[in-house]
Protein backbone atom coordinates (compact mmCIF):
# COMPACT_ATOMS: atom_id res chain seq x y z
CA UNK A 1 71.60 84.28 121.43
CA UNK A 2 71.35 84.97 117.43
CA UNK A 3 73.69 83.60 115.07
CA UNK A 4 74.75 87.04 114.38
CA UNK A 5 75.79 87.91 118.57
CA UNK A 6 77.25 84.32 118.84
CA UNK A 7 79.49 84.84 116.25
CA UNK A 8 80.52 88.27 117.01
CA UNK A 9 80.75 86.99 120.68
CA UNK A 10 83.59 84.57 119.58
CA UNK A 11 85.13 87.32 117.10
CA UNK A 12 86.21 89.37 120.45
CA UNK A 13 86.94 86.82 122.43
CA UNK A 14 89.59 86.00 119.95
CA UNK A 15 90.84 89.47 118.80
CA UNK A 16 92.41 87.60 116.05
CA UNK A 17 90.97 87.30 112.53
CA UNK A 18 93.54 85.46 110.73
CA UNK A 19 92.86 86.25 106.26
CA UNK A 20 93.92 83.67 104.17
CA UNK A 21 93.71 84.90 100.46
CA UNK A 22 95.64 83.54 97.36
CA UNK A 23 96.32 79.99 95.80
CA UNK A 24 95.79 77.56 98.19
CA UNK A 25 94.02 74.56 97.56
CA UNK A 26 91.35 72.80 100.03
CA UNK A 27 94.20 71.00 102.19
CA UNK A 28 96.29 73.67 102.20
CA UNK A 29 93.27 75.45 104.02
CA UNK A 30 92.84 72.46 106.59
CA UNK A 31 96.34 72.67 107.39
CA UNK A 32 96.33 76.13 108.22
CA UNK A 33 93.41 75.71 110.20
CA UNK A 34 95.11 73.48 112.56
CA UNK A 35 98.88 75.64 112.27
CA UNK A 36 95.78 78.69 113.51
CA UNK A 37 94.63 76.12 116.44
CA UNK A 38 97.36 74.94 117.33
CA UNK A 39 98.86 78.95 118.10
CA UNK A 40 95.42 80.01 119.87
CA UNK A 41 93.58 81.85 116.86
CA UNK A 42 90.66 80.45 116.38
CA UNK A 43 88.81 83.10 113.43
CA UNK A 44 89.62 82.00 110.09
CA UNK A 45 88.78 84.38 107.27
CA UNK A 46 89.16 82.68 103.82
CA UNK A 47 88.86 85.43 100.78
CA UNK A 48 86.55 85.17 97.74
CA UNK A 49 89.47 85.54 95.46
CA UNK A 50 91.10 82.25 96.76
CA UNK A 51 91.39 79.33 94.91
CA UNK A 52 88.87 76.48 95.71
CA UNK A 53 87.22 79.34 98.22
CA UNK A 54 83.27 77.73 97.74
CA UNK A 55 84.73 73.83 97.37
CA UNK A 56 86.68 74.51 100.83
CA UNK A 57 84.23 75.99 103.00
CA UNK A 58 82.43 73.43 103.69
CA UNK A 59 85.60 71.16 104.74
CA UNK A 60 86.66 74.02 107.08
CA UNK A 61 83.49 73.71 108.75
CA UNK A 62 83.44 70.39 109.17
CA UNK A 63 86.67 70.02 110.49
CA UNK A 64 86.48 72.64 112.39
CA UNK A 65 82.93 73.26 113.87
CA UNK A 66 83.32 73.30 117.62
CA UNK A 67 86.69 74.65 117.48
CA UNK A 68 87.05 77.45 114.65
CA UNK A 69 85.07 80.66 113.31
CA UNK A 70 85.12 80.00 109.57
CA UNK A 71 84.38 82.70 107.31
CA UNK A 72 84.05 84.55 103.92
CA UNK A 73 86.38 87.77 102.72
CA UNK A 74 86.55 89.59 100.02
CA UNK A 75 82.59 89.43 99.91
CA UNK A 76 81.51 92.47 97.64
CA UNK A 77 78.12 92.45 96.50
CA UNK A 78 75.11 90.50 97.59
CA UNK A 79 75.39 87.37 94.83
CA UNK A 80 78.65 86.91 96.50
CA UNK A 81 77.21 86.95 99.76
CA UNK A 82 74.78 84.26 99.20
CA UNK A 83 77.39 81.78 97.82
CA UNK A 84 79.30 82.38 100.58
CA UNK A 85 76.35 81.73 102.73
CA UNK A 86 75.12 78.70 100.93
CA UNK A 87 78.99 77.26 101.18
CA UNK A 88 79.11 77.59 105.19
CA UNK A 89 80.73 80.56 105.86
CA UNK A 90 79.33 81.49 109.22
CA UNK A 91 80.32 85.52 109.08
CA UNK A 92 80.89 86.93 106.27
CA UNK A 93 83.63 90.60 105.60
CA UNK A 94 84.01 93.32 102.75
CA UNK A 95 86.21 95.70 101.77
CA UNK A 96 83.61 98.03 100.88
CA UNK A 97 80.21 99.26 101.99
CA UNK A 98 77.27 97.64 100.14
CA UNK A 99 73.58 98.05 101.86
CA UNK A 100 72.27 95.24 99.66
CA UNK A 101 75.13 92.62 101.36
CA UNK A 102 74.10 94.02 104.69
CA UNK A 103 70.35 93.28 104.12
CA UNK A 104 70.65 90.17 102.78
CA UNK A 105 73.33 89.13 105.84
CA UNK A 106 70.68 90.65 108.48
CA UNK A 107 67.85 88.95 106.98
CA UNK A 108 69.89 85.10 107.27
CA UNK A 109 70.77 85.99 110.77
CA UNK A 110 74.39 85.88 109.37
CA UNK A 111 77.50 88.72 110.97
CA UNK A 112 78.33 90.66 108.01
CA UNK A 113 81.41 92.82 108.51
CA UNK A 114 81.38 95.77 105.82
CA UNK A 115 84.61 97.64 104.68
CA UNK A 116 84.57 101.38 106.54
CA UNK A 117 86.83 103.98 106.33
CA UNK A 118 85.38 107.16 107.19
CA UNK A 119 82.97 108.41 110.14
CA UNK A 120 79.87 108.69 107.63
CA UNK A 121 80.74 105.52 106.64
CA UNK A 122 80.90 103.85 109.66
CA UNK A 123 77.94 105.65 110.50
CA UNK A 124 75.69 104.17 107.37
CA UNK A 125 77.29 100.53 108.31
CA UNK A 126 75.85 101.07 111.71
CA UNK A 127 72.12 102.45 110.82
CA UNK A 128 72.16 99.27 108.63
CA UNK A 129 72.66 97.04 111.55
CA UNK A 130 75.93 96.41 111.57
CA UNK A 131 77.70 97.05 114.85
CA UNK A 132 80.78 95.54 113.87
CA UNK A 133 82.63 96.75 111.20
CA UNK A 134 86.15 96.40 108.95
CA UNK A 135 88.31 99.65 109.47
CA UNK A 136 89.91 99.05 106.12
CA UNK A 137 92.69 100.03 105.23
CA UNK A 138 94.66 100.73 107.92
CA UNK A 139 98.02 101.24 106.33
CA UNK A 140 96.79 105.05 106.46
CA UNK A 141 95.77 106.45 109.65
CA UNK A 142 96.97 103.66 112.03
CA UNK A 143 95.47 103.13 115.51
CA UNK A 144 95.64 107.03 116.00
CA UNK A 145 93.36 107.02 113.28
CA UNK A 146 90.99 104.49 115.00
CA UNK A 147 91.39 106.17 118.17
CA UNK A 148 89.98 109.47 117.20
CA UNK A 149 87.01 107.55 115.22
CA UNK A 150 86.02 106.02 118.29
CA UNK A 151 85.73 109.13 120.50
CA UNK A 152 82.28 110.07 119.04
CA UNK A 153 81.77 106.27 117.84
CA UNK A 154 81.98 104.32 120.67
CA UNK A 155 78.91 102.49 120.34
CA UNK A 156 80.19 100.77 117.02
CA UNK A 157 83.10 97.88 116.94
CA UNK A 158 85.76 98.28 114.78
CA UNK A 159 88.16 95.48 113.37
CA UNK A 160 90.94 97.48 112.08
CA UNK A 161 92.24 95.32 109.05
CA UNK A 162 95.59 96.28 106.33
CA UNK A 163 98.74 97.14 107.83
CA UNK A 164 98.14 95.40 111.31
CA UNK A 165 101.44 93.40 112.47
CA UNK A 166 103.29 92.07 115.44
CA UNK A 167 105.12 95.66 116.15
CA UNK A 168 101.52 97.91 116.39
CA UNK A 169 98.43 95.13 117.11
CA UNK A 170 99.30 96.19 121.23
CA UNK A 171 98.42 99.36 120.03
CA UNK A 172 95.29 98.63 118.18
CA UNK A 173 94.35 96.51 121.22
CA UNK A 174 94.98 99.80 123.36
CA UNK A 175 93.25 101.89 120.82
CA UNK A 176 89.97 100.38 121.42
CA UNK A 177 89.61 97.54 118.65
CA UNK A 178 87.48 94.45 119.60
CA UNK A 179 89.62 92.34 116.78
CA UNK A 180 92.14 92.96 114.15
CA UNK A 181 92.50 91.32 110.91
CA UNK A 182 95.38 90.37 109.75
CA UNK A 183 96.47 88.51 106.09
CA UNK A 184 100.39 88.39 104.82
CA UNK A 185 101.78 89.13 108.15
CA UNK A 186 100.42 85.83 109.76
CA UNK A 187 99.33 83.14 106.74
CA UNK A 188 102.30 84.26 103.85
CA UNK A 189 101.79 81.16 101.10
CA UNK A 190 101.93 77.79 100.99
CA UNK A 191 105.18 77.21 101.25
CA UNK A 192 105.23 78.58 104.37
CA UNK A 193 105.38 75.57 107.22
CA UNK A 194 102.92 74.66 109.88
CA UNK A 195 105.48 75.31 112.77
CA UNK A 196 106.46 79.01 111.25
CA UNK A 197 102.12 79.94 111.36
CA UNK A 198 101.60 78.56 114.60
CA UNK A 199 104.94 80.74 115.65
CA UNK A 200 103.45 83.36 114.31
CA UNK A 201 99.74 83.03 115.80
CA UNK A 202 101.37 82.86 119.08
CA UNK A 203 103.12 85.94 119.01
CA UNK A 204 100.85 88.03 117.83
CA UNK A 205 98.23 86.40 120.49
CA UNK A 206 100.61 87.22 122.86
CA UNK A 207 100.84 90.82 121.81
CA UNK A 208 97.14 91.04 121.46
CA UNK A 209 96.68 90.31 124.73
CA UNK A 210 99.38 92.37 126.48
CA UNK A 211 97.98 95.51 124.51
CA UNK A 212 94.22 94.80 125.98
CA UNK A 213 95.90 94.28 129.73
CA UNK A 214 97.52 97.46 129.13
């Protein structure tokens, strides 16, 4: 198995990408690695635009390495997709389409989700060699939206992302979506506390899962 399938393998096994973007420091980010763990989410997506993003990497992944999926967001042109790289990130997600990311992702053996919102989008993503892609952003079109994408797509994996929450992932789940990704609605700031995350993860794994069974 490739680096590439192996982490995509453990992306929808887990159905939960859980974003953490804004100003947390390097032990905030351990923290909310274990508040994930500890409520059954075990994909941790930490953006470019966070503070201490490169320094923290590589603590995630050593605290983390047989438990968590630790990668890079936010990840918009190649450059940035080599620092991510070289700082540990072991998948890598944009909020945009850029061929030159993709190439340089495929090339590392490294799962590189680009940012899709249309059909000829998705479409390019795929020809690239990217199966799995960000549906992004969701806010508009909802999982009606990635419903009707998926009825002449079906050979691509979407991870809707934007707008996701505890009262529509069941329907995402039901709508055909290997994984959602979700930022605000599950990691707020860092005041928020260990106990109120790990509530949180649990729910929405819980929801997940009963939208899937569905």
């Amino acid at each position: 198995m490739t680096e590439i399938e192996r982490a995509g393998s453990w992306i929808k096994q887990n159905g939960i990408i859980a974003i953490v973007r804004g100003d947390f420091a390097a032990d905030d980010m351990i923290r909310i690695g274990e508040a994930l763990l500890a409520g059954t989410v075990t994909v941790m997506e930490v953006t470019l635009n966070t503070t201490s993003v490169l320094a923290a990497l590589p603590r995630l992944r050593a605290r983390f390495e047989k438990e968590m999926l630790i990668g890079a967001g936010t990840v918009r042109d190649a450059n940035q997709a080599r620092q991510a790289n070289e700082a540990g990130a072991q998948f890598l997600v944009s909020p945009n389409l850029d061929l030159d990311s993709a190439s340089y992702a495929r090339t590392r053996d490294l799962l590189h989700l680009p940012g899709v919102y249309t059909a000829t989008e998705a479409q390019t993503a795929f020809a690239s060699g990217c199966q799995m892609v960000k549906l992004f952003p969701m806010e508009i079109g909802g999982p009606a939206y990635l419903k009707a994408l998926r009825a002449p797509l079906d050979d691509i994996e979407f991870v809707p992302t934007g707008g996701v929450s505890i009262d529509n992932i069941s329907a995402y789940a039901r709508a055909g979506a290997v994984a959602v990704g979700l930022g605000s609605k599950l990691v707020t700031n860092r005041e928020q506390t260990s106990a109120d995350l790990t509530s949180r993860a649990k729910a929405l794994r819980e929801a997940w899962e009963a939208g899937k069974d569905a």
